[in-house]
Protein backbone atom coordinates (compact mmCIF):
# COMPACT_ATOMS: atom_id res chain seq x y z
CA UNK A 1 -78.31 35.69 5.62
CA UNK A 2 -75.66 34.95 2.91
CA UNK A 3 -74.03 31.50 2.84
CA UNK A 4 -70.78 31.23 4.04
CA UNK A 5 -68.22 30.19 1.32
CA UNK A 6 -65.84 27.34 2.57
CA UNK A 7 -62.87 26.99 0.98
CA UNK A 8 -61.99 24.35 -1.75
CA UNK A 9 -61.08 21.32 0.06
CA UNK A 10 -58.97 18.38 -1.49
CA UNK A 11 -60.65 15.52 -2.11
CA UNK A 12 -58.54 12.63 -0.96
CA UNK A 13 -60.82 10.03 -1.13
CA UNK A 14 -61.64 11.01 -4.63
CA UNK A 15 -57.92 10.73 -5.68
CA UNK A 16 -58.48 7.57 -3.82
CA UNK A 17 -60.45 6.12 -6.16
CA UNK A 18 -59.12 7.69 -9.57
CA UNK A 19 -55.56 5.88 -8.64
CA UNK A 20 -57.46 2.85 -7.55
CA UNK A 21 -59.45 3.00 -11.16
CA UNK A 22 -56.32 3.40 -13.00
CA UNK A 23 -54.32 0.75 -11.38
CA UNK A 24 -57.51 -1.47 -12.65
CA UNK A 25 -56.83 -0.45 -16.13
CA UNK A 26 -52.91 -0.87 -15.89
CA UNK A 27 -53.35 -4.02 -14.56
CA UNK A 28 -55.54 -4.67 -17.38
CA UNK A 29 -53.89 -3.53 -19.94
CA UNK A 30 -50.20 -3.93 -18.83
CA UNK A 31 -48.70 -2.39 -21.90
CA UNK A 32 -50.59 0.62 -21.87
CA UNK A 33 -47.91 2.98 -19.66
CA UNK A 34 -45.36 2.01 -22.59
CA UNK A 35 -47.24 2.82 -24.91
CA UNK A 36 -48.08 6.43 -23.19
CA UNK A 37 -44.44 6.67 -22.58
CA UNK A 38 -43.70 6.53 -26.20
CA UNK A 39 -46.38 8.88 -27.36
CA UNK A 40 -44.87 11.57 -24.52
CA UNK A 41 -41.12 10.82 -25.35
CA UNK A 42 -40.52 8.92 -29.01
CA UNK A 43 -38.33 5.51 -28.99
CA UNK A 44 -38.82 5.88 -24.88
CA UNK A 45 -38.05 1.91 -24.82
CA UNK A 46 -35.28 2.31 -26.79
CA UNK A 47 -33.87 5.13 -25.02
CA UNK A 48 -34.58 3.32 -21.62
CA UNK A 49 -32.86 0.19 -22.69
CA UNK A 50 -29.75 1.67 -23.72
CA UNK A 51 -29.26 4.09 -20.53
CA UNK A 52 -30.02 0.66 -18.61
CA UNK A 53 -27.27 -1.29 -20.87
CA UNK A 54 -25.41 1.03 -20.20
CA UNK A 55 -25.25 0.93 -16.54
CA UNK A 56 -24.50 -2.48 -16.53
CA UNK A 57 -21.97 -2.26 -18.56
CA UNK A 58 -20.22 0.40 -16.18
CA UNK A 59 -21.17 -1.90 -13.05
CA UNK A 60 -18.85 -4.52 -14.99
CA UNK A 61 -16.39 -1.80 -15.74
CA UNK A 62 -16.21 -1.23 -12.45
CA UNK A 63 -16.03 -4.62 -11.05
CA UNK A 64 -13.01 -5.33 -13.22
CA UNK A 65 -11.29 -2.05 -12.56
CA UNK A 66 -11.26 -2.82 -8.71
CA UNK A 67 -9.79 -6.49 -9.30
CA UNK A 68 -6.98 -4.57 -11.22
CA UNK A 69 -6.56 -2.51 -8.04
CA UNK A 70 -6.48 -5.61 -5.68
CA UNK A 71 -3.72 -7.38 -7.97
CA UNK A 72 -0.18 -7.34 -6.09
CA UNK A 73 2.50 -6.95 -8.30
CA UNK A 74 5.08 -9.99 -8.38
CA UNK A 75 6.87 -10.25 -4.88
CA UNK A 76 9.55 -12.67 -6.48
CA UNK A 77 12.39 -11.89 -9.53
CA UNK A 78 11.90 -13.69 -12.03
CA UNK A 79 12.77 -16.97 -11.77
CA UNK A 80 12.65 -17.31 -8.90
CA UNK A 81 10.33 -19.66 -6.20
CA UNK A 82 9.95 -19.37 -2.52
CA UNK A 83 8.09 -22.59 -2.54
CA UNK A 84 10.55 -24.14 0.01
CA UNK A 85 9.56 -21.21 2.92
CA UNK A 86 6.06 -21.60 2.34
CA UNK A 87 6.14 -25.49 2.15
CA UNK A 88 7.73 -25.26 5.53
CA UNK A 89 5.85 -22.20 7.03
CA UNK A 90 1.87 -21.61 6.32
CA UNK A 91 2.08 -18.42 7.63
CA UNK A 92 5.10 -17.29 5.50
CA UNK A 93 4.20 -14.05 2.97
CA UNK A 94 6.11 -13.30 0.04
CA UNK A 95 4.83 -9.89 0.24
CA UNK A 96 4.80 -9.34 3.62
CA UNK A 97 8.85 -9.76 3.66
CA UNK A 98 9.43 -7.26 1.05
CA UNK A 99 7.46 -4.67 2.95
CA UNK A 100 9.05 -5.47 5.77
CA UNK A 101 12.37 -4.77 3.92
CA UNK A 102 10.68 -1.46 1.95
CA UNK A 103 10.03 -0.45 5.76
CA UNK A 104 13.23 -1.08 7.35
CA UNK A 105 15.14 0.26 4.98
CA UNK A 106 13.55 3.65 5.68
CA UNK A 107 14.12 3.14 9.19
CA UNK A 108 17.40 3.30 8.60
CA UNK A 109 17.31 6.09 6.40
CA UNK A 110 15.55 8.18 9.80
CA UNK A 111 18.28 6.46 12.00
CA UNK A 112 21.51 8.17 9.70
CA UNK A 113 19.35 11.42 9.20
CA UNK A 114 18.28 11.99 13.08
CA UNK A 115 21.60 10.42 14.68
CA UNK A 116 19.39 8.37 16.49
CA UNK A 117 20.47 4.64 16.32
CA UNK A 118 18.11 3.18 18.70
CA UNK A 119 15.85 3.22 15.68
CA UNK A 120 17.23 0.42 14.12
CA UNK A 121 17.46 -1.84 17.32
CA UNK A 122 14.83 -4.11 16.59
CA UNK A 123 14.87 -4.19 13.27
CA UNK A 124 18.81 -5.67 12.90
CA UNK A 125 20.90 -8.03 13.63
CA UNK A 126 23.25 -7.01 16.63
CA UNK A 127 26.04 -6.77 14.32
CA UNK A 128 24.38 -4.80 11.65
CA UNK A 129 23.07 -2.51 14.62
CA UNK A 130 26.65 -2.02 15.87
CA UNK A 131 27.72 -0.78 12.07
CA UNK A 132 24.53 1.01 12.51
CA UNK A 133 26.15 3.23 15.49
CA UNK A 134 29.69 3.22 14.34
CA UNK A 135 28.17 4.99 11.24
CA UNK A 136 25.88 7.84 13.35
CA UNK A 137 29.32 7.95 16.10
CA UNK A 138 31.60 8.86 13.18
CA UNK A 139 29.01 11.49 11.81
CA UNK A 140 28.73 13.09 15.24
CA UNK A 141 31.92 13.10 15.88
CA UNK A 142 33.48 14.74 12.26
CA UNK A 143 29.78 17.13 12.83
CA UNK A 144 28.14 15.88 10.13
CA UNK A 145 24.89 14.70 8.75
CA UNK A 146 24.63 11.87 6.00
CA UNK A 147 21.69 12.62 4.01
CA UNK A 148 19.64 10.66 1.22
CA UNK A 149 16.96 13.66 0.70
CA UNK A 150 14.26 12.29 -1.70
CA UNK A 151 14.72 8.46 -1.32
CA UNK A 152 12.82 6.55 -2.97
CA UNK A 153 11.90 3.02 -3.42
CA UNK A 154 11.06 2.39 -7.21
CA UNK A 155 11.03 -1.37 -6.57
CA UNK A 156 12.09 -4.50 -4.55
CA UNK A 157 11.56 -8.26 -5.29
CA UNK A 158 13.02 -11.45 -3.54
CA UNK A 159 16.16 -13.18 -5.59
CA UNK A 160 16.77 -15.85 -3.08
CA UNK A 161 14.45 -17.77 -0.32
CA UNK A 162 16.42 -20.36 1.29
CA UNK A 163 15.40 -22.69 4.87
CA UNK A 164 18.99 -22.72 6.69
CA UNK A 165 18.85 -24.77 10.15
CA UNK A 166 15.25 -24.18 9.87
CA UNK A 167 15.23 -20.55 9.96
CA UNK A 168 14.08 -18.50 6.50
CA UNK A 169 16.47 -16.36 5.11
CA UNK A 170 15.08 -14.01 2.13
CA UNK A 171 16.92 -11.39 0.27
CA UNK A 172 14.82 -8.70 -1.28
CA UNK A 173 16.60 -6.52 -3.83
CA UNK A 174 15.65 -2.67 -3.43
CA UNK A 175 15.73 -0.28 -6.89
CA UNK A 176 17.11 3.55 -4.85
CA UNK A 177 16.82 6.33 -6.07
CA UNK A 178 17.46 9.66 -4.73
CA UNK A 179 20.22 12.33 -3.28
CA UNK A 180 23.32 10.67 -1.93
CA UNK A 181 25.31 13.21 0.33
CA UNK A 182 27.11 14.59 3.69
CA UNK A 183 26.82 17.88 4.76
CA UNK A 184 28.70 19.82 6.96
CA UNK A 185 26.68 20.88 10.49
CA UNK A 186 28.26 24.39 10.81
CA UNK A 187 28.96 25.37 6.87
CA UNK A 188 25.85 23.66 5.74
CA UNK A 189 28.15 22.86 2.54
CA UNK A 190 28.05 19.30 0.79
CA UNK A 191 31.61 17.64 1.36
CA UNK A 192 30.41 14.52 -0.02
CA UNK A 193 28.63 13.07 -2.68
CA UNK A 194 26.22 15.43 -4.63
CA UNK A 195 22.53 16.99 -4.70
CA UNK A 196 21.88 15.53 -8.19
CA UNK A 197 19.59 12.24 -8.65
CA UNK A 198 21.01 8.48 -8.64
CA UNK A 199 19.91 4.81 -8.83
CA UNK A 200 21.47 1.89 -7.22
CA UNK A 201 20.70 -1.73 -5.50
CA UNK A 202 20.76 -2.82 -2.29
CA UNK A 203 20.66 -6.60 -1.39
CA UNK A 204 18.60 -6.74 1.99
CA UNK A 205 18.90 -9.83 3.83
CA UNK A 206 16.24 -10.87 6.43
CA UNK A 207 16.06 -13.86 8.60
CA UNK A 208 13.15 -14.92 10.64
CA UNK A 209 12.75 -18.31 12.72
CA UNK A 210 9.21 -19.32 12.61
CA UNK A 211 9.55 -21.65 15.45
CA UNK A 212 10.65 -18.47 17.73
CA UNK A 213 7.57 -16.55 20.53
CA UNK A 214 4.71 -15.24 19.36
CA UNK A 215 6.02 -11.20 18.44
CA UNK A 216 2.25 -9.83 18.31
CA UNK A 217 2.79 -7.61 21.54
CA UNK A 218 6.24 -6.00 19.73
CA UNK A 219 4.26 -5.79 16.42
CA UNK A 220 1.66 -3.41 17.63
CA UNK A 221 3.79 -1.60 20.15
CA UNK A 222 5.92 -0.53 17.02
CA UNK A 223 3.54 0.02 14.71
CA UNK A 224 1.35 1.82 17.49
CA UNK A 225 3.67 3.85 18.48
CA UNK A 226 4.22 4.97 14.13
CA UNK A 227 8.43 3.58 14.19
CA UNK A 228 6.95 0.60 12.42
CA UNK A 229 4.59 1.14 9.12
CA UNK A 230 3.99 -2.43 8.92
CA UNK A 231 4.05 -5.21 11.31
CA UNK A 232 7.72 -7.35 11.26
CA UNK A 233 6.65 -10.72 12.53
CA UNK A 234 10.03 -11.72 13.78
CA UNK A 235 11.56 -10.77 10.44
CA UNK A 236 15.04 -9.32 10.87
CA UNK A 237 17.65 -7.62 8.36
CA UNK A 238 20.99 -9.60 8.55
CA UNK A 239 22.97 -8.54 5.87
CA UNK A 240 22.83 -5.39 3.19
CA UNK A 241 24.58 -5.28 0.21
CA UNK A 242 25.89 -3.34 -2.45
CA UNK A 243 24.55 -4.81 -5.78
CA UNK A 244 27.30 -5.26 -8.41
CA UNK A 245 28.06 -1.97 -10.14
CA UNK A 246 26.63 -0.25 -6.71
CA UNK A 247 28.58 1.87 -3.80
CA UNK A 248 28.78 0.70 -0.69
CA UNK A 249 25.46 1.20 1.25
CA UNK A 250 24.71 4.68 2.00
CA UNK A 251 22.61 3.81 5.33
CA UNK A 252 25.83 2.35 6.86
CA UNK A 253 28.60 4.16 5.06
């Protein structure tokens, strides 16, 4: 009879003990894997401790680039304080009214461009809202559209923050740019204003009584249902404004 061959088994429990073994040495002699490490791969400690600088260094990087991110720019011309609103109000956000403004102002600019003056029913005062549907009613009427194609917002800071009768008042100043125009429904031809580029202000007055009801439930119903980009808070526009040197305001021309 021959003897059977078995095949080459691994021998774990050998292993076992080498790595055992050589963990005794290492622990030994603790500087021996660096010194391996620079026989295998020359200046291996250097190398290592500049790729390891180096990460740190981008972690800070990083770290600082984000706070850049996170920094607001200036809600407020200069100059100018709303220290008196949020002496008053704890709650009141310098911020938070001029996106408020940012956002009703292109509100407005749906309302002319849609005919549908509804839209700007809870964001203005009733008289403001009335000018609102004179504005769409004449359009209609003469069957035309009044168009700002490619508005844009390039800024908007507050230049006044007043208390009146206990009710804050802020005026946010918008930088527009864009198309100014009215086109004709059945010729499709511009019979006012033009298709090139222009700048102008707007003065948008809000007003907003902090000691009026709680306006949570309208503030997600609005912004739930996408009319609203950001939540209002009770803030309301009362007044819009040509700047000096600027046209009467497209939205309600």
């Amino acid at each position: 009879m021959t003897e059977e061959v078995q095949p080459p088994t691994n021998d774990h429990a050998g292993e076992g003990v080498v790595d055992r073994e050589l963990d005794q040495v290492v622990e030994k002699h603790p500087g021996m894997t660096d010194e391996i490490d620079n026989l295998l791969i020359p200046g291996f400690d250097e190398k290592l401790n500049a790729v390891l600088k180096d990460m740190d260094q981008e972690v800070v990087d990083n770290r600082a680039m984000f706070a850049e991110f996170e920094k607001l720019p200036d809600a407020e011309a200069p100059g100018v304080s709303v220290e008196p609103l949020s002496d008053a109000d704890k709650t009141f956000s310098d911020h938070e009214v001029v996106s408020v403004a940012r956002d009703c102002c292109l509100i407005l600019q749906r309302a002319r461009v849609y005919e549908q003056p509804d839209l700007g029913q809870a964001e203005l005062s009733p008289d403001l809202e009335a000018q609102l549907r004179e504005a769409v009613g004449r359009d209609s009427a003469a069957h035309h559209h009044h168009l700002t194609p490619g508005l844009e917002i390039d800024d908007a800071r507050i230049v006044k923050a007043l208390l009146v009768d206990g009710k804050e008042v802020v005026t946010v100043r918008l930088w527009l740019r864009g198309e100014q125009m009215v086109r004709d429904d059945a010729t499709e031809k511009v019979v006012e204003g033009s298709e090139a580029d222009t700048t102008w202000q707007e003065d948008w007055t809000l007003t907003r009584d902090p000691r009026g009801p709680d306006t949570t439930r309208d503030d997600d119903a609005l912004t739930g249902s996408g009319q609203w980009f950001v939540a209002h808070r009770g803030w309301v526009v009362t007044r819009i404004d040509p700047v000096s040197g600027s046209d009467t305001p497209p939205l309600l021309r």
